[in-house]
N, C-alpha and C. Protein backbone atom coordinates (compact mmCIF):
# COMPACT_ATOMS: atom_id res chain seq x y z
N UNK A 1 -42.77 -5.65 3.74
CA UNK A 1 -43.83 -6.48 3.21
C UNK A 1 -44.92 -6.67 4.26
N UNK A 2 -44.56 -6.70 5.48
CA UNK A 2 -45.39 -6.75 6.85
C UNK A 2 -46.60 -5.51 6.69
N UNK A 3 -45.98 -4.42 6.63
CA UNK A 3 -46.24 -3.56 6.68
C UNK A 3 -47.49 -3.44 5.26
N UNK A 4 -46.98 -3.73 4.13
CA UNK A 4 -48.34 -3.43 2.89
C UNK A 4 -49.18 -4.77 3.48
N UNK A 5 -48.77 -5.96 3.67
CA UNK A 5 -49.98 -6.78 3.74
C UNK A 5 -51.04 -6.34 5.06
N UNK A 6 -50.52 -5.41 6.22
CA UNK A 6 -51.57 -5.13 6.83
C UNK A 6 -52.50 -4.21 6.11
N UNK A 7 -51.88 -2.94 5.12
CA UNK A 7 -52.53 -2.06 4.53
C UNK A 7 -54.14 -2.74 4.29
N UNK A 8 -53.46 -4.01 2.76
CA UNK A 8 -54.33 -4.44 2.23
C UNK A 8 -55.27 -5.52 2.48
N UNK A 9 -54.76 -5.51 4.44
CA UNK A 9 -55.93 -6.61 4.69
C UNK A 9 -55.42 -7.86 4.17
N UNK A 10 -54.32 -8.34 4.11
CA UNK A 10 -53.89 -9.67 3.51
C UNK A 10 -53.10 -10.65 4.26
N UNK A 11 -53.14 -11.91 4.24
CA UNK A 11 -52.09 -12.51 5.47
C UNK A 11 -50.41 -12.82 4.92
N UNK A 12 -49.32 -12.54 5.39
CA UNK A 12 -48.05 -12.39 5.36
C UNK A 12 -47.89 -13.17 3.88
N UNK A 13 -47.81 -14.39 3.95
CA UNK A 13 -47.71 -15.40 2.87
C UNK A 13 -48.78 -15.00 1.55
N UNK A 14 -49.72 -14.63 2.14
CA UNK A 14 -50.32 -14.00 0.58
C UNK A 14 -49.87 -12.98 -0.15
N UNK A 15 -49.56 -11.87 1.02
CA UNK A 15 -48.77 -10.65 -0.10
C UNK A 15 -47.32 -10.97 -0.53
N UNK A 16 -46.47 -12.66 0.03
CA UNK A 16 -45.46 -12.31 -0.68
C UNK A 16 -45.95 -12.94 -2.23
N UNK A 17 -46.86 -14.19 -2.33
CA UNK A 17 -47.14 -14.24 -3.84
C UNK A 17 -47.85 -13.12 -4.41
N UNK A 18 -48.10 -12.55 -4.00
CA UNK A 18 -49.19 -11.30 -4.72
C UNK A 18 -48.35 -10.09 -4.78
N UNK A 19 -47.62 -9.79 -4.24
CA UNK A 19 -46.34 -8.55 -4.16
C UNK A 19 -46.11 -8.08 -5.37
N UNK A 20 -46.60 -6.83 -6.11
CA UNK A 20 -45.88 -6.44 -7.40
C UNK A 20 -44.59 -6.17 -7.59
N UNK A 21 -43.96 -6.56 -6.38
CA UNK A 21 -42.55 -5.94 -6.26
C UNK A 21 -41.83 -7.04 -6.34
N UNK A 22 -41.43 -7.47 -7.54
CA UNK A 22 -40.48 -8.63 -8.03
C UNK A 22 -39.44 -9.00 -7.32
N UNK A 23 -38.75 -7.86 -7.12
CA UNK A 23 -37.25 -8.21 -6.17
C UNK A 23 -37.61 -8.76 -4.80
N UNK A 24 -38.73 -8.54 -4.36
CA UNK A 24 -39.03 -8.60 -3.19
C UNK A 24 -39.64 -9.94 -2.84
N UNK A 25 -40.42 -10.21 -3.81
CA UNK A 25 -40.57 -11.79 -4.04
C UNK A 25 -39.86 -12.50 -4.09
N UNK A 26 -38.84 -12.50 -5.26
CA UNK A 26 -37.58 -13.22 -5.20
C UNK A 26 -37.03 -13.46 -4.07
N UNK A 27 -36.64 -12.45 -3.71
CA UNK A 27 -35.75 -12.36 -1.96
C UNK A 27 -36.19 -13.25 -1.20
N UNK A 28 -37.72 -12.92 -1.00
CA UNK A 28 -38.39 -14.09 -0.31
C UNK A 28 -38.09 -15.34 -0.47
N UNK A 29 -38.80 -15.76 -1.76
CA UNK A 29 -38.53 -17.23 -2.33
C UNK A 29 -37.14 -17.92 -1.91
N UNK A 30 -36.20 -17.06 -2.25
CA UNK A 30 -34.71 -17.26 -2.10
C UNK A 30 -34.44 -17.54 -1.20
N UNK A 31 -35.00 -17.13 0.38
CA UNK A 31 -35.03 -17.39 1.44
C UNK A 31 -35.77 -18.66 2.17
N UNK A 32 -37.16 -18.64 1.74
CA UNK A 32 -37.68 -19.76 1.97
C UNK A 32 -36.63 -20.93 1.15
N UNK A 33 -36.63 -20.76 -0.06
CA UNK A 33 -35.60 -22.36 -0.56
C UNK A 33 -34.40 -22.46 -0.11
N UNK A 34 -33.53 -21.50 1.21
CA UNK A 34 -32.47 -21.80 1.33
C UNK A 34 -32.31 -22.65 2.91
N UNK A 35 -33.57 -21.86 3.17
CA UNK A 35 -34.04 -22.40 4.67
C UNK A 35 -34.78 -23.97 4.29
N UNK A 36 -35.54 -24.18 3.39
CA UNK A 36 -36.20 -25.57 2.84
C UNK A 36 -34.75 -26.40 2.68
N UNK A 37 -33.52 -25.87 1.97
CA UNK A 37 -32.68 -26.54 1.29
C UNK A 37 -31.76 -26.71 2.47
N UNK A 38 -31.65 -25.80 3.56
CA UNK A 38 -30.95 -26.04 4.69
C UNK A 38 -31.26 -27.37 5.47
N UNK A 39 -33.02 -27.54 5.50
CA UNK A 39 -33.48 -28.50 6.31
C UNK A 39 -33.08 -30.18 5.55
N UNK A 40 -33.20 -29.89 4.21
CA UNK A 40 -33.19 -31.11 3.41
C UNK A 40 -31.96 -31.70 3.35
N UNK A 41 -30.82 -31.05 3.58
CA UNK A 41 -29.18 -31.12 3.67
C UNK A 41 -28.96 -31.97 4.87
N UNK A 42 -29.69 -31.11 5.68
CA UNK A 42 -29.55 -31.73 7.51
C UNK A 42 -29.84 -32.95 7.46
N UNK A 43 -31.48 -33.40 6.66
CA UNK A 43 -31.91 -34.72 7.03
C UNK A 43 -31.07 -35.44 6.21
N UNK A 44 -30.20 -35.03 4.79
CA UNK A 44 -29.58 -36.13 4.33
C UNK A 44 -28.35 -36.47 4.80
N UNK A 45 -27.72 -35.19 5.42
CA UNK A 45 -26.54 -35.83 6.57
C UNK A 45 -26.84 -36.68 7.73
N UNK A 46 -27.78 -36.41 8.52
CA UNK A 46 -28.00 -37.52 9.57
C UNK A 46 -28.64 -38.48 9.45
N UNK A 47 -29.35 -38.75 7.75
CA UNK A 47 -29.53 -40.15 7.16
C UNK A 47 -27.83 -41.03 7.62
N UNK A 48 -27.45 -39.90 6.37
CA UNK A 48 -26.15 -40.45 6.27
C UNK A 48 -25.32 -41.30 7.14
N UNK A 49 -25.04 -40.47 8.54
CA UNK A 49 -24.26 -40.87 9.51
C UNK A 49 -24.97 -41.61 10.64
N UNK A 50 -26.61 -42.05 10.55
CA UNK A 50 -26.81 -43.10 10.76
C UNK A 50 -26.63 -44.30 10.28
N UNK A 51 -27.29 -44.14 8.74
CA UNK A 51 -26.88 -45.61 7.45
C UNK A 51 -25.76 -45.98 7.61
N UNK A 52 -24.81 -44.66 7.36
CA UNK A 52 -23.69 -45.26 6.72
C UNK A 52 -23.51 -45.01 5.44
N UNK A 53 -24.82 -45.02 4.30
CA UNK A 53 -25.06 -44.92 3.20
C UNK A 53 -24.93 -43.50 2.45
N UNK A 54 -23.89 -43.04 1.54
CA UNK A 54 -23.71 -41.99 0.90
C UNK A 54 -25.68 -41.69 -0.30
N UNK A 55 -26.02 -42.40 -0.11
CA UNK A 55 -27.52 -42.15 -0.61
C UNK A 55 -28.46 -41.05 -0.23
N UNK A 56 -28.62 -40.95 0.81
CA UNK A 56 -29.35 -39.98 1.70
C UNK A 56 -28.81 -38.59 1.02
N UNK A 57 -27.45 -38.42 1.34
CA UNK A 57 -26.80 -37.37 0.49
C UNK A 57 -27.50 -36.94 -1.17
N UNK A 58 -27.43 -38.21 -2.00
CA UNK A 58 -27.36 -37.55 -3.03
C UNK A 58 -29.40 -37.34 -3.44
N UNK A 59 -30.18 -38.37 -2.49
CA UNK A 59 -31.45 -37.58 -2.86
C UNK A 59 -31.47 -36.12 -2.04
N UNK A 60 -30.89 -35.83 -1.16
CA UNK A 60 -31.37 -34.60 -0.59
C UNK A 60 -30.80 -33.71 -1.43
N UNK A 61 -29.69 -33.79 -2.31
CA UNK A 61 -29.23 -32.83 -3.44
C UNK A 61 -30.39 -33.12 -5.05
N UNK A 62 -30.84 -34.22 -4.59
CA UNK A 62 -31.51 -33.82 -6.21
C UNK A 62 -33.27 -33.21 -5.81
N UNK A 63 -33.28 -33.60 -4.37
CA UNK A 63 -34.47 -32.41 -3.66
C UNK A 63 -34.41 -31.16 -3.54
N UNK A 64 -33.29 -30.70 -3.08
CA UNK A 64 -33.04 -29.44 -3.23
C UNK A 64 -33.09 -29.06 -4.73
N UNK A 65 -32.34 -29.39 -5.69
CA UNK A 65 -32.50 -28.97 -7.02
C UNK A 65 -33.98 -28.52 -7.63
N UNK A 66 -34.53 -30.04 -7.06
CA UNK A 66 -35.77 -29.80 -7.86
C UNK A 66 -36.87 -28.79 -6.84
N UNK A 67 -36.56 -28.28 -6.24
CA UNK A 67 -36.90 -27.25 -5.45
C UNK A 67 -36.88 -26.23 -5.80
N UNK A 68 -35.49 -26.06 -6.42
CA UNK A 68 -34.89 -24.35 -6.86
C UNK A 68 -35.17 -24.71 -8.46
N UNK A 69 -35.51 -25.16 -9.00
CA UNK A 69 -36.17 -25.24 -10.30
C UNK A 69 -37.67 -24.85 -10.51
N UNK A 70 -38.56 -26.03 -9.41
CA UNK A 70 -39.78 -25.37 -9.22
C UNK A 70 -39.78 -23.81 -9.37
N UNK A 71 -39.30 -23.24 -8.14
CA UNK A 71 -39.81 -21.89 -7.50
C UNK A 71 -39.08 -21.01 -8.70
N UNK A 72 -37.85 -21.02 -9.41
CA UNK A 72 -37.54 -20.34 -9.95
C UNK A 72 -38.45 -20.67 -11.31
N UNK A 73 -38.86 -21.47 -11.48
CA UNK A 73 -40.10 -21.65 -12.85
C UNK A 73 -41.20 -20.70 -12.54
N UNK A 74 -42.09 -20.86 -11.17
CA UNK A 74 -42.93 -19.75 -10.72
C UNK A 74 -42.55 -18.71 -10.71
N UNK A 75 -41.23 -17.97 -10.20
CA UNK A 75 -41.06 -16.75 -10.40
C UNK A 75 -41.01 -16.32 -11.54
N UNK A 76 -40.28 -16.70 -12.57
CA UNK A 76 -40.91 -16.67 -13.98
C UNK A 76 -42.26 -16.39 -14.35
N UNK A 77 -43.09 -17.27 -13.97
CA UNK A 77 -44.15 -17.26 -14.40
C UNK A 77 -45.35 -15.97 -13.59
N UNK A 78 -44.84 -15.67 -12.79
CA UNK A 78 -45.25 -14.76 -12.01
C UNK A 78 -45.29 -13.27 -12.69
N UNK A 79 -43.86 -13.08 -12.69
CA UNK A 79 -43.49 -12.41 -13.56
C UNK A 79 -43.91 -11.83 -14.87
N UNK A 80 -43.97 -12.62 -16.12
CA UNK A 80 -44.98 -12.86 -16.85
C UNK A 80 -46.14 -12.22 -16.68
N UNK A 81 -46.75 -13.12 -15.74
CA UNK A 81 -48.01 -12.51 -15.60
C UNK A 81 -48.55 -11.57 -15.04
N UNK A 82 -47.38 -10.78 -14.19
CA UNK A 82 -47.68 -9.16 -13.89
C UNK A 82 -47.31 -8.36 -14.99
N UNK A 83 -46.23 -8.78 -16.15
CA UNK A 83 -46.26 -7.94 -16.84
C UNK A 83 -47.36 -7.96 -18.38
N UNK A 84 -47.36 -8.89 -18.48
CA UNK A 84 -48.93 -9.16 -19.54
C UNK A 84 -50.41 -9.00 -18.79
N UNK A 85 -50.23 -8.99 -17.62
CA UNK A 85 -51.81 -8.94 -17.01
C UNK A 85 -52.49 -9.98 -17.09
N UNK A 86 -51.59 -11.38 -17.38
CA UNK A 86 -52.02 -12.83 -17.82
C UNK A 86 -53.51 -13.23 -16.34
N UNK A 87 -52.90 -12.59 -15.18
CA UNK A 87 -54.08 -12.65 -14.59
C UNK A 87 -55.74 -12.12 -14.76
N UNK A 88 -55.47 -11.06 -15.29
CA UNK A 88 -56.92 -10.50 -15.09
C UNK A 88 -57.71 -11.48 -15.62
N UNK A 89 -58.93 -11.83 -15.60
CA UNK A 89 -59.83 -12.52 -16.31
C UNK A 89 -59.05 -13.86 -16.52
N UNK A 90 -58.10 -14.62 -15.55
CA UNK A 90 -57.41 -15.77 -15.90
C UNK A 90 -58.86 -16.41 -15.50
N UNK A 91 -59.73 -16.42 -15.13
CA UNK A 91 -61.03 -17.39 -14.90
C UNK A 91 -60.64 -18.22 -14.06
N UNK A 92 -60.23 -18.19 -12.50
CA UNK A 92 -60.21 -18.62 -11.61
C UNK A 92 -60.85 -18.40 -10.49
N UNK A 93 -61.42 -19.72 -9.69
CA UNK A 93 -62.32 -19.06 -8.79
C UNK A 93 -62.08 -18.56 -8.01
N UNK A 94 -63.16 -17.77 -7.45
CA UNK A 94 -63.36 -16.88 -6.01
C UNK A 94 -61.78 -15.31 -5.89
N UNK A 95 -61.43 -15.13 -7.22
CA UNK A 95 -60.46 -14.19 -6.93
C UNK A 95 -58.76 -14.94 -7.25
N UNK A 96 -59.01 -16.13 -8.07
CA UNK A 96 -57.66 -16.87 -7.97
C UNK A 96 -57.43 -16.66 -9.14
N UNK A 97 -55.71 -16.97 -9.96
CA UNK A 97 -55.51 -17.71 -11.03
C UNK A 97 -55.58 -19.19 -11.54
N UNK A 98 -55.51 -19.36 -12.42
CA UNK A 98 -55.63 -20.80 -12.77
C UNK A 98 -54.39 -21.52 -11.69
N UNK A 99 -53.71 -21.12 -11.70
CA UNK A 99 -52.10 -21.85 -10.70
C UNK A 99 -52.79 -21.89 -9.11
N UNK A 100 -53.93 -21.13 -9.08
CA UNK A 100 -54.28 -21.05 -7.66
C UNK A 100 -53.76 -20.02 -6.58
N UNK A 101 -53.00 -18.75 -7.11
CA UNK A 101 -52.54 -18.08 -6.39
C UNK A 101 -53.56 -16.73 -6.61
N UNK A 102 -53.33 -15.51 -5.29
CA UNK A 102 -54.30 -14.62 -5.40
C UNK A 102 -54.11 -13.71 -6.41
N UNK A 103 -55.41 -13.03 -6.95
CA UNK A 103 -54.46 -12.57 -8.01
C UNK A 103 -54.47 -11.08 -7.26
N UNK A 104 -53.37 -10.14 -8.15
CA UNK A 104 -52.94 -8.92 -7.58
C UNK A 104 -54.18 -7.76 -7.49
N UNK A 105 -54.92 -7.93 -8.24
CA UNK A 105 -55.46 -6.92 -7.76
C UNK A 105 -57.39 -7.62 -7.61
N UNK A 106 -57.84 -7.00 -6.27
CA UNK A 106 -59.47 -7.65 -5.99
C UNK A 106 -60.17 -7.18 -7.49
N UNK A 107 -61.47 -8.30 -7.27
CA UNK A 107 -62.47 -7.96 -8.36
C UNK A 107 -63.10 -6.71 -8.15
N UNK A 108 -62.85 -6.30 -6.63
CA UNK A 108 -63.56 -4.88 -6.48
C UNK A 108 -62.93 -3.63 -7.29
N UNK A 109 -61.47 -3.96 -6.86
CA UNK A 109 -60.76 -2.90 -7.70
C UNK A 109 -60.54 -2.94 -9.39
N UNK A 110 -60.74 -4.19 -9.86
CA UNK A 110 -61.70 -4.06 -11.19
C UNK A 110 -62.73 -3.45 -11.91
N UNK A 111 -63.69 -3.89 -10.57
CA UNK A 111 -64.41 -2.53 -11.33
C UNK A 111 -64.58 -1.89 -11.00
N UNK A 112 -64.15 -1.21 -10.07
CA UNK A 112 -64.23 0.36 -10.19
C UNK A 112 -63.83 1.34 -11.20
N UNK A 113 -62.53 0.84 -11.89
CA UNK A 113 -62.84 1.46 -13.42
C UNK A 113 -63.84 0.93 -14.32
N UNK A 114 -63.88 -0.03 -14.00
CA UNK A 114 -65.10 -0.59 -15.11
C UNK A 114 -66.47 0.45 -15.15
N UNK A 115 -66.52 0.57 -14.06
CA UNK A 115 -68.03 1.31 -13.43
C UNK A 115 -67.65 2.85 -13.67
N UNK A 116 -66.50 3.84 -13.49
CA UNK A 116 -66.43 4.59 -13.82
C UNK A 116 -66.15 4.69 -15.34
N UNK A 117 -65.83 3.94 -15.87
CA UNK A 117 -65.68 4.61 -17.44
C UNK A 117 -67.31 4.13 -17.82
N UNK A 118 -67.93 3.34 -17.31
CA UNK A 118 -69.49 2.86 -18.03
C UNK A 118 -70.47 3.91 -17.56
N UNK A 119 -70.08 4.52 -16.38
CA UNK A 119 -70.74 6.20 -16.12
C UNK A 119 -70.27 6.88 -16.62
N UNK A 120 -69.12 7.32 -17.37
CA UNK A 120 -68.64 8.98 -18.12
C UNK A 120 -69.55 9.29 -19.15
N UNK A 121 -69.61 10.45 -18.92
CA UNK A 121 -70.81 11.19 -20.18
C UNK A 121 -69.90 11.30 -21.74
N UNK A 122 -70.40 10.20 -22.75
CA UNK A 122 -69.37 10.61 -24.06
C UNK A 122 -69.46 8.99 -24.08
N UNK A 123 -69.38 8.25 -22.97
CA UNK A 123 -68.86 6.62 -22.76
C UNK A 123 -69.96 5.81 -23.65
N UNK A 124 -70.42 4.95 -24.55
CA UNK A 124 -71.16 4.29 -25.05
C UNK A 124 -70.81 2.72 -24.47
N UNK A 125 -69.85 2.26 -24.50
CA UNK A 125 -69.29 1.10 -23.98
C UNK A 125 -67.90 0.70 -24.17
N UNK A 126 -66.85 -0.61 -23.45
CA UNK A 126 -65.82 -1.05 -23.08
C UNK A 126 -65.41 -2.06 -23.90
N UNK A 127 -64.46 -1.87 -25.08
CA UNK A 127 -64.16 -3.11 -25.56
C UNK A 127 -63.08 -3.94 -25.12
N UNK A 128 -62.60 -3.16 -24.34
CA UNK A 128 -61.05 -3.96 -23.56
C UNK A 128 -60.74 -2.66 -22.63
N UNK A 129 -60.42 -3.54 -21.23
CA UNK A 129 -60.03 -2.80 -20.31
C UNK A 129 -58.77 -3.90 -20.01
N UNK A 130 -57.62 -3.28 -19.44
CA UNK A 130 -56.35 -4.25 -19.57
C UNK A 130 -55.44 -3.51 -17.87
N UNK A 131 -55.14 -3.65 -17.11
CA UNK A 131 -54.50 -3.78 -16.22
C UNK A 131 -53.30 -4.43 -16.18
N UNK A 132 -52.38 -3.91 -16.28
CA UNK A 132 -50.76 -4.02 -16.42
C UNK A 132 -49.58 -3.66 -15.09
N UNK A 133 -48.94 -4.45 -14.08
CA UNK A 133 -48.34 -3.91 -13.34
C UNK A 133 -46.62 -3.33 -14.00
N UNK A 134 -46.22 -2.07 -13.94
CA UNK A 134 -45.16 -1.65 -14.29
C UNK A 134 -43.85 -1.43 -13.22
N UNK A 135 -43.87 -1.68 -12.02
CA UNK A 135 -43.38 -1.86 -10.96
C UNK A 135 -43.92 -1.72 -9.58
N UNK A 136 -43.40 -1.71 -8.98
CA UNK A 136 -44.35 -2.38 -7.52
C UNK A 136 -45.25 -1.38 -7.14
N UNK A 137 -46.42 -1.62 -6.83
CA UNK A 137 -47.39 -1.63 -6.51
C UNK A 137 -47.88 -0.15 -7.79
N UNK A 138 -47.29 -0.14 -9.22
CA UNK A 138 -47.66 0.32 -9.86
C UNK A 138 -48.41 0.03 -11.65
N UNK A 139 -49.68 0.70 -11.58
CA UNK A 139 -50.06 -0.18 -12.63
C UNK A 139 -50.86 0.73 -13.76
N UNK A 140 -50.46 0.26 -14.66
CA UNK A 140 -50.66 0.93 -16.24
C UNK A 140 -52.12 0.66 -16.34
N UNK A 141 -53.51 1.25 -17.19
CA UNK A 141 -54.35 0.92 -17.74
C UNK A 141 -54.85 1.51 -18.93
N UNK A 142 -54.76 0.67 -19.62
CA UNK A 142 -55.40 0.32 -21.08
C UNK A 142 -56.51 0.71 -21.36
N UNK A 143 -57.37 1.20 -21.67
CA UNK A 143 -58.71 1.04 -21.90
C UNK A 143 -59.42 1.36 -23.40
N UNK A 144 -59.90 0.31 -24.12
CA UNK A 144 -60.37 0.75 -25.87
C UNK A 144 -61.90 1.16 -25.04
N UNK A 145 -62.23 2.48 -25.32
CA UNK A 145 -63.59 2.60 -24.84
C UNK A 145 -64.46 3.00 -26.40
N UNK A 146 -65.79 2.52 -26.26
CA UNK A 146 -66.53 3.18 -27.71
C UNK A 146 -67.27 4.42 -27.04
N UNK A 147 -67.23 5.77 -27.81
CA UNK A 147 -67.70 6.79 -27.78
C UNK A 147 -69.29 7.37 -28.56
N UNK A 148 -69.17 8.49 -28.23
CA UNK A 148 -70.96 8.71 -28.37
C UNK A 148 -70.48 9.30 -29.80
N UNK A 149 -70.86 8.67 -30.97
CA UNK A 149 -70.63 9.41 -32.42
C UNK A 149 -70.30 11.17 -32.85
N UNK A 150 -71.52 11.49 -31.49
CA UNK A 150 -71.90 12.69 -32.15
C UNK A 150 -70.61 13.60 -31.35
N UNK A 151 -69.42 13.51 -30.87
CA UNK A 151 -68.64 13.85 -30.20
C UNK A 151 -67.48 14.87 -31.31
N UNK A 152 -67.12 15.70 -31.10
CA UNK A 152 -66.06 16.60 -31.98
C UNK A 152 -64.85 16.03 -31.35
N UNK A 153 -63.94 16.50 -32.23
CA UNK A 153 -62.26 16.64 -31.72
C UNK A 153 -62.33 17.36 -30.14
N UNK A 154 -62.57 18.25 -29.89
CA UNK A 154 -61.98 19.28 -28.74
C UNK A 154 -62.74 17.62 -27.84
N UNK A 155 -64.01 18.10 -27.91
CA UNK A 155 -65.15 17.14 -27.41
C UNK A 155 -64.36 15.66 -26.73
N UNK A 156 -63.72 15.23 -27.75
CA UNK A 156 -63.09 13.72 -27.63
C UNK A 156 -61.78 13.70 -26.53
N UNK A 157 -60.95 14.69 -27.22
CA UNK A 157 -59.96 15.18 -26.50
C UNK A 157 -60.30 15.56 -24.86
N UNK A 158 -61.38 16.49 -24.18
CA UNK A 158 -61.16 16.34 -23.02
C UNK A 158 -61.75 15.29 -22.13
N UNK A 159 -62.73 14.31 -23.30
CA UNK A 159 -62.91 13.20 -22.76
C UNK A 159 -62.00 12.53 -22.16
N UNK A 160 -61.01 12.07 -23.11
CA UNK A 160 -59.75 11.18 -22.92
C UNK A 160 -58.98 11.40 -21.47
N UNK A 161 -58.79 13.05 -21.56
CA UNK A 161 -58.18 13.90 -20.44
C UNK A 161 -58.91 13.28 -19.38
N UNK A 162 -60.63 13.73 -19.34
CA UNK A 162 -60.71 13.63 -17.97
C UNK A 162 -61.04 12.42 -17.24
N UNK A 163 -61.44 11.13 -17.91
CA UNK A 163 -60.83 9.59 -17.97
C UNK A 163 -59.53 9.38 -17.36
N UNK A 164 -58.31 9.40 -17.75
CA UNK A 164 -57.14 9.41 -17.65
C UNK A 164 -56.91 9.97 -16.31
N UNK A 165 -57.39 11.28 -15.78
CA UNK A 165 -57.29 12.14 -14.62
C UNK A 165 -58.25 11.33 -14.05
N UNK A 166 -59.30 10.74 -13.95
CA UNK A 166 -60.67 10.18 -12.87
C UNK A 166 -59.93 8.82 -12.65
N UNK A 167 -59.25 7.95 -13.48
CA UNK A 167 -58.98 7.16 -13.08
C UNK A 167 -57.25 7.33 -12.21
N UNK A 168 -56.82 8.07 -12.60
CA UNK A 168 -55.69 8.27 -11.38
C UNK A 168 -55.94 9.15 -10.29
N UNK A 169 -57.31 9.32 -10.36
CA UNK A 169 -57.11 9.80 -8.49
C UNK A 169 -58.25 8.89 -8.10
N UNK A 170 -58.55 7.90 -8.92
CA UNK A 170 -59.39 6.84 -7.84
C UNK A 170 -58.47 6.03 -6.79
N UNK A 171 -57.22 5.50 -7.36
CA UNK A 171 -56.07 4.93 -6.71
C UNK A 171 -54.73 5.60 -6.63
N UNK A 172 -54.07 5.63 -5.76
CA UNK A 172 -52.70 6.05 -5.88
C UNK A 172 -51.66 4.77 -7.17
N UNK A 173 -52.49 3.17 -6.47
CA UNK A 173 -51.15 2.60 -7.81
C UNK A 173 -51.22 2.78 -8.96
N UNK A 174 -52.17 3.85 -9.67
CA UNK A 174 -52.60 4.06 -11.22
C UNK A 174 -51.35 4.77 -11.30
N UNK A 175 -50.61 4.44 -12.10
CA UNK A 175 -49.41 4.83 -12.75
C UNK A 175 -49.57 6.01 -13.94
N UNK A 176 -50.10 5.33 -14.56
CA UNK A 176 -50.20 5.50 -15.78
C UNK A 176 -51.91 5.18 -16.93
N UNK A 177 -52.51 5.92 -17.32
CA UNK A 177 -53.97 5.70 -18.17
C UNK A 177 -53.76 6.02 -19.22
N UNK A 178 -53.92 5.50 -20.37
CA UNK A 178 -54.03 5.40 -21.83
C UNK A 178 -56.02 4.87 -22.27
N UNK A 179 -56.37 5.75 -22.83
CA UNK A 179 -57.39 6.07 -23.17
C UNK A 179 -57.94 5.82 -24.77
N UNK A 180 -58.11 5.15 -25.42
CA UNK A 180 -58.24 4.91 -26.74
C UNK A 180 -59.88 5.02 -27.35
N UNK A 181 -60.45 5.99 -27.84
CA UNK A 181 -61.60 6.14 -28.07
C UNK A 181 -61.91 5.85 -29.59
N UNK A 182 -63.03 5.12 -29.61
CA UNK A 182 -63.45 4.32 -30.22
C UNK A 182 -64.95 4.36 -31.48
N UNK A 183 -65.03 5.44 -31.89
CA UNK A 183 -66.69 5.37 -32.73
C UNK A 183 -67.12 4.33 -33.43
N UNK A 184 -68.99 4.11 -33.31
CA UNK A 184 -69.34 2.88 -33.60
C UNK A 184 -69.12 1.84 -32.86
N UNK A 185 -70.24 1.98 -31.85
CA UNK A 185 -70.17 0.70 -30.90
C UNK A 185 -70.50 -0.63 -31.62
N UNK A 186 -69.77 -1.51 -31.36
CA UNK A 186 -70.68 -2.92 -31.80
C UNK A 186 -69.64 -4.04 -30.87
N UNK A 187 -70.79 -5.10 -30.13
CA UNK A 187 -69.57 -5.77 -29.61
C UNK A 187 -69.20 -5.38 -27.58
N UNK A 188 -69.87 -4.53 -27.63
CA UNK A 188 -69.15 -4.15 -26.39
C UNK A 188 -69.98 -4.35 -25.08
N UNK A 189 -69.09 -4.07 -24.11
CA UNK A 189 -70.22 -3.95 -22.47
C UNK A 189 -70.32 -2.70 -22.59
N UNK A 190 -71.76 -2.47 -22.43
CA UNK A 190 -72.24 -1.02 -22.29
C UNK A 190 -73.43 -1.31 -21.49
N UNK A 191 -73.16 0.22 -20.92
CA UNK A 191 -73.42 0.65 -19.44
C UNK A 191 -74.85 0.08 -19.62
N UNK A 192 -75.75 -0.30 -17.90
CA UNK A 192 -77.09 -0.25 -17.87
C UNK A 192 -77.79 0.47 -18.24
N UNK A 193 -78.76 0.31 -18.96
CA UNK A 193 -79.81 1.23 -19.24
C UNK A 193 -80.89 1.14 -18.26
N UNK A 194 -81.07 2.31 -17.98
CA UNK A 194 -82.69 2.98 -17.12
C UNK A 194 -83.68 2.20 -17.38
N UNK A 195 -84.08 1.27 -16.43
CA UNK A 195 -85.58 0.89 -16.14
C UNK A 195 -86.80 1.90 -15.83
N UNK A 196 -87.68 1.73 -16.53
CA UNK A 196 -88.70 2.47 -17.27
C UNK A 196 -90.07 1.91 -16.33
N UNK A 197 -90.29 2.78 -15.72
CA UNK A 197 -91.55 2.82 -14.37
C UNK A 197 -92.75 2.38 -15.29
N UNK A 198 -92.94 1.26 -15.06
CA UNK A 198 -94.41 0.97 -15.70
C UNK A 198 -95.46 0.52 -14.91
């Protein structure tokens, strides 16, 4: 994990919430709450055998609990949301989710498909672009694109192809591209149009 968060320029604790690699998160988590749950044990024993009072004991067990409930609720939810893509467009600022954690992949690397499918020749515009992680550091993309009408079968077909191929050698984590072409734009982001020298 040391090792990808230098890749991506990230600090230790950020790539373990951001990690597409589930098991690896977990592990983590598991570790931090056993080391959290270690410390919380300690202070309720040497409550203890100062007081006297069996009390100390039983909040540091219902701290710990509610500890390993939290984090195992987030990993859940984490989860989730690498596999629905609940992040993309969660509308959080500066690069966050609503929960406040980073999300997995930068706005840069957003659009760069965005920007390459709104340049392909055939491309009219984007009705859904969808980013899906399928295992660690691997990720599926979706894309409903609307096409130029006047396009044939063969025509459409190596569109799709060479979409599918442009977007897996922009990144190595592109797993997988699914391409869905679309006639009759209405509705969509479509590309800039040429400003006209006047």
């Amino acid at each position: 994990m040391i090792r990808r968060a230098r890749r991506y320029h990230r600090e230790f604790l950020e790539e373990s919430r951001v990690t597409s690699e589930s098991s690896l998160r977990a592990v983590f988590l598991e570790d931090v709450v056993s080391v959290g749950g270690d410390v919380i044990a300690f202070a309720g024993l040497a409550l203890n055998q100062v007081t006297g009072s069996s009390i100390p004991q039983g909040v540091a067990a219902v701290l710990i609990a509610l500890v390993m409930i939290r984090v195992g609720l987030r990993l859940v939810q984490r989860s989730h949301d690498f596999l629905v893509g609940a992040w993309a467009g969660a509308g959080g600022p500066q690069g966050r989710d609503v929960g406040g954690l980073t999300q997995p992949l930068r706005p840069a690397e957003e659009r760069r498909p965005r920007a390459f499918l709104l340049g392909y020749p055939g491309v009219t515009g984007i009705r859904e672009l969808l980013f899906t992680f399928v295992g660690p550091g691997r990720i599926w993309i979706v894309a409903r694109v609307d096409i130029d009408d006047g396009l044939r079968g063969a025509q459409v077909e190596a569109l799709v192809r060479g979409i599918e191929s442009g977007l897996k050698q922009q990144a190595e984590e592109v797993y997988r591209v699914d391409v869905v072409p679309i006639g009759g734009a209405q509705d969509t982001e479509a590309p800039p149009k040429p400003r006209s020298a006047a």
